[in-house]
N, C-alpha and C. Protein backbone atom coordinates (compact mmCIF):
# COMPACT_ATOMS: atom_id res chain seq x y z
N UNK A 1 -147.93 -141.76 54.10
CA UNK A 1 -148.57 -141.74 55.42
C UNK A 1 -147.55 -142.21 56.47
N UNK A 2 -147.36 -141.31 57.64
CA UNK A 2 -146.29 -141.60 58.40
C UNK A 2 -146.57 -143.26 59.17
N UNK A 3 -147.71 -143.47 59.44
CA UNK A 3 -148.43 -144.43 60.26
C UNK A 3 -147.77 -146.14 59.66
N UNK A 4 -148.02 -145.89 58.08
CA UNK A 4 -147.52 -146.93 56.98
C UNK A 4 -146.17 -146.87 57.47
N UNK A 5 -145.33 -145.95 57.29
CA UNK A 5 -143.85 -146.10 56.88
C UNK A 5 -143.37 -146.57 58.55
N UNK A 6 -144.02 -146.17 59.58
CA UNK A 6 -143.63 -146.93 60.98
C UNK A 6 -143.43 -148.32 60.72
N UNK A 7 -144.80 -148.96 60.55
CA UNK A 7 -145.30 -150.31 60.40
C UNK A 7 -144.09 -150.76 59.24
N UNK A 8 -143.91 -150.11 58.07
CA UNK A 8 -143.11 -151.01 57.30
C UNK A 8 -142.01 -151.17 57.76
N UNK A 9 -141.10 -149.76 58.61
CA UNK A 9 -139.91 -149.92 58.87
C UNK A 9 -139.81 -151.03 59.87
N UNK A 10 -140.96 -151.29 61.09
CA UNK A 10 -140.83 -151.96 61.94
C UNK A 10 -140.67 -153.62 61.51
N UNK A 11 -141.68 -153.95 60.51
CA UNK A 11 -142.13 -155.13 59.64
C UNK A 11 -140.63 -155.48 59.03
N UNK A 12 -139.91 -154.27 58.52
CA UNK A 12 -138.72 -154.78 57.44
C UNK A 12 -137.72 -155.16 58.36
N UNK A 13 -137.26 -154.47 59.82
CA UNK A 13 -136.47 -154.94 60.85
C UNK A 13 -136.52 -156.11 61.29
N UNK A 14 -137.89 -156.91 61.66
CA UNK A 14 -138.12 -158.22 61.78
C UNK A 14 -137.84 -159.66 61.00
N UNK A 15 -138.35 -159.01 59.52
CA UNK A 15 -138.06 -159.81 58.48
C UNK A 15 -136.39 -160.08 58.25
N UNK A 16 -135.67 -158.50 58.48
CA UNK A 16 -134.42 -158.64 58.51
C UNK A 16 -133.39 -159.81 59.15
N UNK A 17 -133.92 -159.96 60.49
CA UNK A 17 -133.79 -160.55 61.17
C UNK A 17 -132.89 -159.89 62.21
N UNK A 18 -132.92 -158.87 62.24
CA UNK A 18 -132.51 -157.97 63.57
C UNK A 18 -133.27 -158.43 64.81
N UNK A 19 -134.35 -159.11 64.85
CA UNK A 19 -134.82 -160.12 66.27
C UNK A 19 -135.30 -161.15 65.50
N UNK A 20 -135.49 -161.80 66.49
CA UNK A 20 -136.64 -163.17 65.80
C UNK A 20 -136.32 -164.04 67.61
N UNK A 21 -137.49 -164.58 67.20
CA UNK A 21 -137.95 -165.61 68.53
C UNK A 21 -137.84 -164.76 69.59
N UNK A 22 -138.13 -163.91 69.62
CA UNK A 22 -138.06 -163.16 71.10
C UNK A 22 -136.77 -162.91 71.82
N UNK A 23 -135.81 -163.12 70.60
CA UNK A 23 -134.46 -162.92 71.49
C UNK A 23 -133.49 -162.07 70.51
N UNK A 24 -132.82 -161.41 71.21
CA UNK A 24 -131.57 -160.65 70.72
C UNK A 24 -130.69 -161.34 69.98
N UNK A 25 -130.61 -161.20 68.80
CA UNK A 25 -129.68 -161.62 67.71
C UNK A 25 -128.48 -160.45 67.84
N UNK A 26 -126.83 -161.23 68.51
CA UNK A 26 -125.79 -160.33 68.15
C UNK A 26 -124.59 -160.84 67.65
N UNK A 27 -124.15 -160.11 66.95
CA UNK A 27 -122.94 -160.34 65.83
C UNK A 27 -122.23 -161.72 66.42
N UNK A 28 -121.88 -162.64 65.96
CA UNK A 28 -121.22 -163.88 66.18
C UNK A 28 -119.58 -163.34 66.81
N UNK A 29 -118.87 -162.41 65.78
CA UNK A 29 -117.97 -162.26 66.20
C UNK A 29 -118.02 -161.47 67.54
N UNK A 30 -118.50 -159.99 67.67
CA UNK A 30 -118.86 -160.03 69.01
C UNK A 30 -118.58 -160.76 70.39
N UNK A 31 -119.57 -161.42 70.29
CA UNK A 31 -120.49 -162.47 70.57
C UNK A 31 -119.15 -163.68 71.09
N UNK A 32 -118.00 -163.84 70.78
CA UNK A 32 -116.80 -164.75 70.49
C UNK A 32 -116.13 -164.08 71.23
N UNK A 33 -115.59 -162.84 70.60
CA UNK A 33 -114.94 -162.42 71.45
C UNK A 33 -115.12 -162.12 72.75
N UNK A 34 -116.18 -161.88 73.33
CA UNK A 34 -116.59 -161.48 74.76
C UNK A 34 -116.63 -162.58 75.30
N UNK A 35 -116.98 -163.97 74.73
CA UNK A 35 -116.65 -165.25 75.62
C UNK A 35 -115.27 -165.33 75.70
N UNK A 36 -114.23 -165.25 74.57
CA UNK A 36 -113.09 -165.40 74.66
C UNK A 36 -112.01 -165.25 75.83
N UNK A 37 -112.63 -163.16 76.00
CA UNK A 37 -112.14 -162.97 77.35
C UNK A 37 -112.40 -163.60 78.39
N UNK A 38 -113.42 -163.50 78.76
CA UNK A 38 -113.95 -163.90 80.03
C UNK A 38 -113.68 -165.69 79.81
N UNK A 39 -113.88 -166.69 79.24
CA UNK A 39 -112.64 -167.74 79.42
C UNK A 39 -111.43 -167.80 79.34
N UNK A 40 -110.75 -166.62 78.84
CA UNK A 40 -109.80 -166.64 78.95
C UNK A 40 -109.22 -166.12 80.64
N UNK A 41 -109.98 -165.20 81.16
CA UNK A 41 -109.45 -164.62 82.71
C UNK A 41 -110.22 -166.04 83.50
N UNK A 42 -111.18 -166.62 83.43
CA UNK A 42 -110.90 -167.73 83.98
C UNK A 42 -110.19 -168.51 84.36
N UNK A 43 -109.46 -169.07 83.25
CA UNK A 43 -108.46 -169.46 83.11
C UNK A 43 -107.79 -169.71 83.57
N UNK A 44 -106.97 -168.05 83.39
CA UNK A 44 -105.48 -167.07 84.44
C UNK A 44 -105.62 -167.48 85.57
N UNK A 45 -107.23 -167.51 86.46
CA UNK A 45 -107.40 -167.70 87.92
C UNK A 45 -107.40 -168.81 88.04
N UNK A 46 -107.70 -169.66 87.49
CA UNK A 46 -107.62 -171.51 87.90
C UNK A 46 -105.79 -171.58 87.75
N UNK A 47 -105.04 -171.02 86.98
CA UNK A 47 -103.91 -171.46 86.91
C UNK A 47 -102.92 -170.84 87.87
N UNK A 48 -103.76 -170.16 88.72
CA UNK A 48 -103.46 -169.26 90.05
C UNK A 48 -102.09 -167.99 89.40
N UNK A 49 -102.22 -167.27 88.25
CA UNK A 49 -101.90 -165.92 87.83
C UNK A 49 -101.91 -165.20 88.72
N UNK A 50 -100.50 -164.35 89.05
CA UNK A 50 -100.12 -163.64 90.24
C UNK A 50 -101.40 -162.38 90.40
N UNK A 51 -102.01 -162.09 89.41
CA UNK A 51 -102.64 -160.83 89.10
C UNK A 51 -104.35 -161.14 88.92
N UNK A 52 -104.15 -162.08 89.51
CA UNK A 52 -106.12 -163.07 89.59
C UNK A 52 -106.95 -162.40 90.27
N UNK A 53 -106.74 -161.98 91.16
CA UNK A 53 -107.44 -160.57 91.88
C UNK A 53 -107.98 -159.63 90.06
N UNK A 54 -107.11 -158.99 90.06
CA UNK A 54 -107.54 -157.93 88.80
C UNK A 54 -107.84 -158.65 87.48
N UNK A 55 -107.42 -159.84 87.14
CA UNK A 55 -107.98 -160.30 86.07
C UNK A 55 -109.70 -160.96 86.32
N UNK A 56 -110.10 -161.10 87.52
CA UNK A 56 -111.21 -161.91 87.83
C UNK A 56 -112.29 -160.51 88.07
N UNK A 57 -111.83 -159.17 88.67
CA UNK A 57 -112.62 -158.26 88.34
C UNK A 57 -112.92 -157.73 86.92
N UNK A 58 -111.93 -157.95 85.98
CA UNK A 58 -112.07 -157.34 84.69
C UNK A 58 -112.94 -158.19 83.97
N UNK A 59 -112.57 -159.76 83.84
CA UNK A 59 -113.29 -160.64 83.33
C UNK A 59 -115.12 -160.50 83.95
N UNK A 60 -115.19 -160.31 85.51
CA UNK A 60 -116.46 -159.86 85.71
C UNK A 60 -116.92 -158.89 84.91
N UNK A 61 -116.63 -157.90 84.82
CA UNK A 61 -117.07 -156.51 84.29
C UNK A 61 -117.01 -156.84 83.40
N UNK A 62 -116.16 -157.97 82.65
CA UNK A 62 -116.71 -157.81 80.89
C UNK A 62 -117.93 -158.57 80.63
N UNK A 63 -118.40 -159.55 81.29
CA UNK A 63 -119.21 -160.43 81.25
C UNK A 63 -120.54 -159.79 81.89
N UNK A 64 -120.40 -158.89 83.04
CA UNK A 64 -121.76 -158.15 83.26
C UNK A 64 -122.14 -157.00 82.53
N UNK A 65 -121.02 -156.55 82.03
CA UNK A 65 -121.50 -155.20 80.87
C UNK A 65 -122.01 -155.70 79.78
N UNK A 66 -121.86 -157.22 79.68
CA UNK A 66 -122.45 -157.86 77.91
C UNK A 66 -124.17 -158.15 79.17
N UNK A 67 -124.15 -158.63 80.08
CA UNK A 67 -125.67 -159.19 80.42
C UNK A 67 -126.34 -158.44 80.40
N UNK A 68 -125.53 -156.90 81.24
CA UNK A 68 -125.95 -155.73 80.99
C UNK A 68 -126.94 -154.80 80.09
N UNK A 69 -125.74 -154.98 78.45
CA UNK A 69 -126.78 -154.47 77.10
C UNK A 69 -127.18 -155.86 76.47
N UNK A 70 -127.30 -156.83 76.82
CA UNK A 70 -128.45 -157.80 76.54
C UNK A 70 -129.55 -157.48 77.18
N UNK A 71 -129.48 -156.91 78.34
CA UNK A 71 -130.82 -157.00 78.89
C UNK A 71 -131.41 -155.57 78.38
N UNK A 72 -130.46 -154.38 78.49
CA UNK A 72 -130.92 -153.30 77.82
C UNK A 72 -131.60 -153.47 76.18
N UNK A 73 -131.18 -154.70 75.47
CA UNK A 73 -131.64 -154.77 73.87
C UNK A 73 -132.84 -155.74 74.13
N UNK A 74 -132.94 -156.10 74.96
CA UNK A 74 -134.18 -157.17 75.19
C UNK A 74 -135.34 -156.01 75.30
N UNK A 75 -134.95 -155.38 76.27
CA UNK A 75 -135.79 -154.49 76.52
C UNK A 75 -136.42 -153.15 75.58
N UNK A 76 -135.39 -152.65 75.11
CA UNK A 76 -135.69 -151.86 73.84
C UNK A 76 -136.42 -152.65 72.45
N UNK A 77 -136.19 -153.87 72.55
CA UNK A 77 -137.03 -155.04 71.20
C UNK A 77 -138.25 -155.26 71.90
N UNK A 78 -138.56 -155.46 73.02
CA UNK A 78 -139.61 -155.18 73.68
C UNK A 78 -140.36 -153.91 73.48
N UNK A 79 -140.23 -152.85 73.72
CA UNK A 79 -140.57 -151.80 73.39
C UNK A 79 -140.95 -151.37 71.60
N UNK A 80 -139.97 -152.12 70.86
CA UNK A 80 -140.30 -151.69 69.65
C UNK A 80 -141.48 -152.66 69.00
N UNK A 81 -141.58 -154.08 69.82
CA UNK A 81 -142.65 -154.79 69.20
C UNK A 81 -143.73 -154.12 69.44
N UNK A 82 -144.21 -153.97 70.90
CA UNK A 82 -144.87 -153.20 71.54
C UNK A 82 -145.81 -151.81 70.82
N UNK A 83 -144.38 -151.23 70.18
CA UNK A 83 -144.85 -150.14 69.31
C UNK A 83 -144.95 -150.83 67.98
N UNK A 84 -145.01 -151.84 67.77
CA UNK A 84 -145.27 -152.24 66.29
C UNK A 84 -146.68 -152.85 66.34
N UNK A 85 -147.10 -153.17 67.39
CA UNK A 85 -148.31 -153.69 67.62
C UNK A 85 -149.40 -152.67 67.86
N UNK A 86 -148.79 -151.84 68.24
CA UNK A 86 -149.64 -151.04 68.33
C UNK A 86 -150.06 -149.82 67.13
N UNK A 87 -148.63 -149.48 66.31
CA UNK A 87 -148.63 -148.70 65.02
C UNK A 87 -149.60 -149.58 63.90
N UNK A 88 -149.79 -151.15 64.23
CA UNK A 88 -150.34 -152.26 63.29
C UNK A 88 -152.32 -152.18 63.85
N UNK A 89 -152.48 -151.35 64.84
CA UNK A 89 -153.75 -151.15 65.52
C UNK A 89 -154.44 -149.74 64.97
N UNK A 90 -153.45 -149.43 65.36
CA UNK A 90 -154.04 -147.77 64.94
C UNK A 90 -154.31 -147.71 63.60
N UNK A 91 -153.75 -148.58 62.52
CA UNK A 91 -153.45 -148.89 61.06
C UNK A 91 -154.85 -149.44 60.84
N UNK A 92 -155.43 -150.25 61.80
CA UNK A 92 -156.72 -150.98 61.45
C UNK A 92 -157.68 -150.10 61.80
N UNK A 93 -157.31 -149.25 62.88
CA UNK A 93 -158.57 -148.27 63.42
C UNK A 93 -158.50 -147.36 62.27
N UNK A 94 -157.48 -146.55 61.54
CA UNK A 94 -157.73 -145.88 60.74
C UNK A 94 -158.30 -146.58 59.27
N UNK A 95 -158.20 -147.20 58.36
CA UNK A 95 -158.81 -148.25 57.78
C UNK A 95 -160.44 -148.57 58.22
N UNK A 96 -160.54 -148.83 59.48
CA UNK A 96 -162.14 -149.00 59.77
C UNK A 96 -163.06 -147.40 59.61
N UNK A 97 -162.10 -146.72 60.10
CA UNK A 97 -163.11 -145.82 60.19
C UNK A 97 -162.92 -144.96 58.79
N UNK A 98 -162.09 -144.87 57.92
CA UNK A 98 -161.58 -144.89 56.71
C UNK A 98 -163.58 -145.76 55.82
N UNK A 99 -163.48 -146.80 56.02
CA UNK A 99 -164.69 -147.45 56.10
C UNK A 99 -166.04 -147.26 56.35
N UNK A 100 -166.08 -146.78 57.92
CA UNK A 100 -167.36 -146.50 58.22
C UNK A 100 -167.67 -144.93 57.83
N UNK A 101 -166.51 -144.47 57.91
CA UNK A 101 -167.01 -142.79 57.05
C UNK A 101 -167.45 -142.90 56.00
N UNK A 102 -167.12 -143.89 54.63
CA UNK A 102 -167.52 -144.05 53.35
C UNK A 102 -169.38 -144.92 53.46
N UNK A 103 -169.10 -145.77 54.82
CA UNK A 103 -170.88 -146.09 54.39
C UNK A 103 -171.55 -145.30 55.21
N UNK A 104 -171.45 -144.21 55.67
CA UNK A 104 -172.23 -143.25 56.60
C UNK A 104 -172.67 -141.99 55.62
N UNK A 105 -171.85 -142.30 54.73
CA UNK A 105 -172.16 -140.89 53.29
C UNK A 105 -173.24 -142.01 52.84
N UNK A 106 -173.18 -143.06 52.39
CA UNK A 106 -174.06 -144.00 51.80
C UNK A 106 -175.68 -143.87 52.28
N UNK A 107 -175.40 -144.64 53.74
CA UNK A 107 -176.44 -144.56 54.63
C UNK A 107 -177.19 -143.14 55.07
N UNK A 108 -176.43 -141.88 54.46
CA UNK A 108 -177.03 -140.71 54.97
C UNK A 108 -177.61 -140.52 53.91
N UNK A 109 -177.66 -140.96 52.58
CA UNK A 109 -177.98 -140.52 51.01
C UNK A 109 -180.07 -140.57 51.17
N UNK A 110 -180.32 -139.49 50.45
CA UNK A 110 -181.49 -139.16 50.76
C UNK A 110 -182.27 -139.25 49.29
N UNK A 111 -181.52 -139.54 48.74
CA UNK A 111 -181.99 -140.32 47.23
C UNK A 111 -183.02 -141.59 47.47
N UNK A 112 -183.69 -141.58 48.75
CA UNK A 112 -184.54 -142.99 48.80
C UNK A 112 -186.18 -142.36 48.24
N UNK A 113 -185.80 -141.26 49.02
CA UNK A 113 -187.12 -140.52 48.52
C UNK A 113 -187.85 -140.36 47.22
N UNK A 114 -186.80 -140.47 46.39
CA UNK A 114 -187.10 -140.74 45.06
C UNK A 114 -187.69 -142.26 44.99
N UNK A 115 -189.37 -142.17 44.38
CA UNK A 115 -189.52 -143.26 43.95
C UNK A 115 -189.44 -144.08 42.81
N UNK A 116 -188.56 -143.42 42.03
CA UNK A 116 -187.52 -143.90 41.11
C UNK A 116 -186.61 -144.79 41.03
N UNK A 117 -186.61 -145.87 40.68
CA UNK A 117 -185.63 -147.51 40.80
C UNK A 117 -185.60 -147.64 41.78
N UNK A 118 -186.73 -148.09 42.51
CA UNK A 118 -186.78 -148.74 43.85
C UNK A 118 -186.30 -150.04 44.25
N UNK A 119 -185.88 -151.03 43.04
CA UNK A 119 -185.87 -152.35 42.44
C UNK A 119 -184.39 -151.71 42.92
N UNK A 120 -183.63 -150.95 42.55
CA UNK A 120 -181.91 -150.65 42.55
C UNK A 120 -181.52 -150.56 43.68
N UNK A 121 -182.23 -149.71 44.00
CA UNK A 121 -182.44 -149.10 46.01
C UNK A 121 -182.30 -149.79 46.64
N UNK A 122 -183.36 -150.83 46.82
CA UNK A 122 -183.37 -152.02 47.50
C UNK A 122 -182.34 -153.37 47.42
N UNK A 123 -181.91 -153.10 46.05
CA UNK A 123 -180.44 -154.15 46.04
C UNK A 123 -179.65 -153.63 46.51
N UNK A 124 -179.02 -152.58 46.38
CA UNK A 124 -178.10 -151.65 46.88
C UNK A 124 -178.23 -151.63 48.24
N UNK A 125 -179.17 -151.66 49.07
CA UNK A 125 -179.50 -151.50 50.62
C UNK A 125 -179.11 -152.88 50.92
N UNK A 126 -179.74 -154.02 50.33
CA UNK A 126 -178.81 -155.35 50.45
C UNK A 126 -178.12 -155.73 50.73
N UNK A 127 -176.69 -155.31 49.69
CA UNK A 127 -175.47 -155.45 49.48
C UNK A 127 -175.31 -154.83 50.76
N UNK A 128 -175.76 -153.38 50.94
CA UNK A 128 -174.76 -152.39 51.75
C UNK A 128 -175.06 -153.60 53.06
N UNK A 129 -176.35 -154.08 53.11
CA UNK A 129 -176.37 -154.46 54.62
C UNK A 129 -175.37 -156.23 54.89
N UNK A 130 -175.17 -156.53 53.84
CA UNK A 130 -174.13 -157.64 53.55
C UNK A 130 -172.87 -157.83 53.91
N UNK A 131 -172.54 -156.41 53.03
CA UNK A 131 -171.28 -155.98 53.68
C UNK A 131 -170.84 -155.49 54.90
N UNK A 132 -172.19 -154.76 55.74
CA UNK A 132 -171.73 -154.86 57.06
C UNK A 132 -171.92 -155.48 57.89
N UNK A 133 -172.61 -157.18 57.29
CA UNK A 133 -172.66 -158.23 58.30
C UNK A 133 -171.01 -159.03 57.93
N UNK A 134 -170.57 -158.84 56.81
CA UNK A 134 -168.89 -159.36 56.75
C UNK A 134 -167.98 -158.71 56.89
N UNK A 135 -168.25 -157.36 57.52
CA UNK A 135 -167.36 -156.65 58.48
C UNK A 135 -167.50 -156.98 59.76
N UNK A 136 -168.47 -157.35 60.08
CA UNK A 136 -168.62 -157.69 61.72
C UNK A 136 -167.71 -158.02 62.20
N UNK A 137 -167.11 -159.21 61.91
CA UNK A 137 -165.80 -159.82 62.54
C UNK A 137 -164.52 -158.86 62.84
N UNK A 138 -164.51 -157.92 61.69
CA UNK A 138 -163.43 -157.36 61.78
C UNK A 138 -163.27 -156.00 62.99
N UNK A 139 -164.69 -155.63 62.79
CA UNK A 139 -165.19 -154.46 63.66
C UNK A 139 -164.97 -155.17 65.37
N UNK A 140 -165.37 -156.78 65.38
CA UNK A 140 -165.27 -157.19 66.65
C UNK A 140 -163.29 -157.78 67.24
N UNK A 141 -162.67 -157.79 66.02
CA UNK A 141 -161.81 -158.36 66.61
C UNK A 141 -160.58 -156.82 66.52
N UNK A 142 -161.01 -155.53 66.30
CA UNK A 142 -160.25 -154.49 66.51
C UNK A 142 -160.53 -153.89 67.92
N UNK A 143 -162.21 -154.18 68.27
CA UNK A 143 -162.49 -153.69 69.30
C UNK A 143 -161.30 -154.38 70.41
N UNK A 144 -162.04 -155.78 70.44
CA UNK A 144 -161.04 -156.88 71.39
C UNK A 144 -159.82 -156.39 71.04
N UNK A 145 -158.82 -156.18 70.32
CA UNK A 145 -157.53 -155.71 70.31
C UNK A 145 -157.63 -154.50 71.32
N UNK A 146 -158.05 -153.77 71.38
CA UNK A 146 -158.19 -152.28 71.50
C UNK A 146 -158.44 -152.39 73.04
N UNK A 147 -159.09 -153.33 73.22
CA UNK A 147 -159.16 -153.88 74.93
C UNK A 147 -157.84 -154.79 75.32
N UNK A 148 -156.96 -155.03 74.48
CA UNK A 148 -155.82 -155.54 74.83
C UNK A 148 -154.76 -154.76 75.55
């Protein structure tokens, strides 16, 4: 089911730890080197480097092109929770109604007419009505999602 394999791929990325805490996890080394530069053209300009003009634009540009696709990966992990929350909804709506189609064959069964094991009937009507007082919760907290 394509719906499953969303949810798992999305589920296995998380666990991975390709995000966690709401923030962009990126490579350490990376991550080193892009400070490196940009303290390093600092630097050049405090030590007044004939060429501080062009090293203080480059060091900018390296440092706003990293805030840059940070903010672009924030935003795309945004988007994919987003869609994981929502592939994890549709998963419950299909499941419920997966559900209520199976007790609507039940509840449509015309086998009552038979006054034959009425004693069975009536347990069976029981149960069935049991079970859809301990679905309730679930029926109420997909709706409330669904209004989210």
């Amino acid at each position: 089911d394509k719906l499953n394999s969303v949810v798992n791929f999305s589920q296995r990325l998380q666990e991975e730890g390709h995000y966690a805490d709401d923030k962009i996890k990126l490579k350490g080394d990376n991550d080193d080197k892009l400070n490196s530069v940009v303290n390093f053209s600092q630097r050049l300009q405090e030590e007044g480097h004939y060429a501080d003009d062009k090293i203080k634009l480059k060091g900018d540009n390296v440092d706003e092109r990293r805030k840059y696709n940070r903010q672009k990966a924030q935003e795309q992990l945004d988007r994919l929770k987003d869609s994981l929350q929502l592939q994890q909804f549709l998963q419950d709506c299909d499941e419920v109604n997966d559900w209520t189609s199976e007790k609507m064959m039940a509840a449509q069964d015309e086998t009552y007419r038979d006054a034959k094991n009425i004693h069975s009937k009536w347990m069976r009507h029981q149960a069935f009505e049991s079970e859809i007082k301990s679905n309730k919760d679930r029926l109420e907290k997909l709706q409330q999602d669904g209004h989210e």
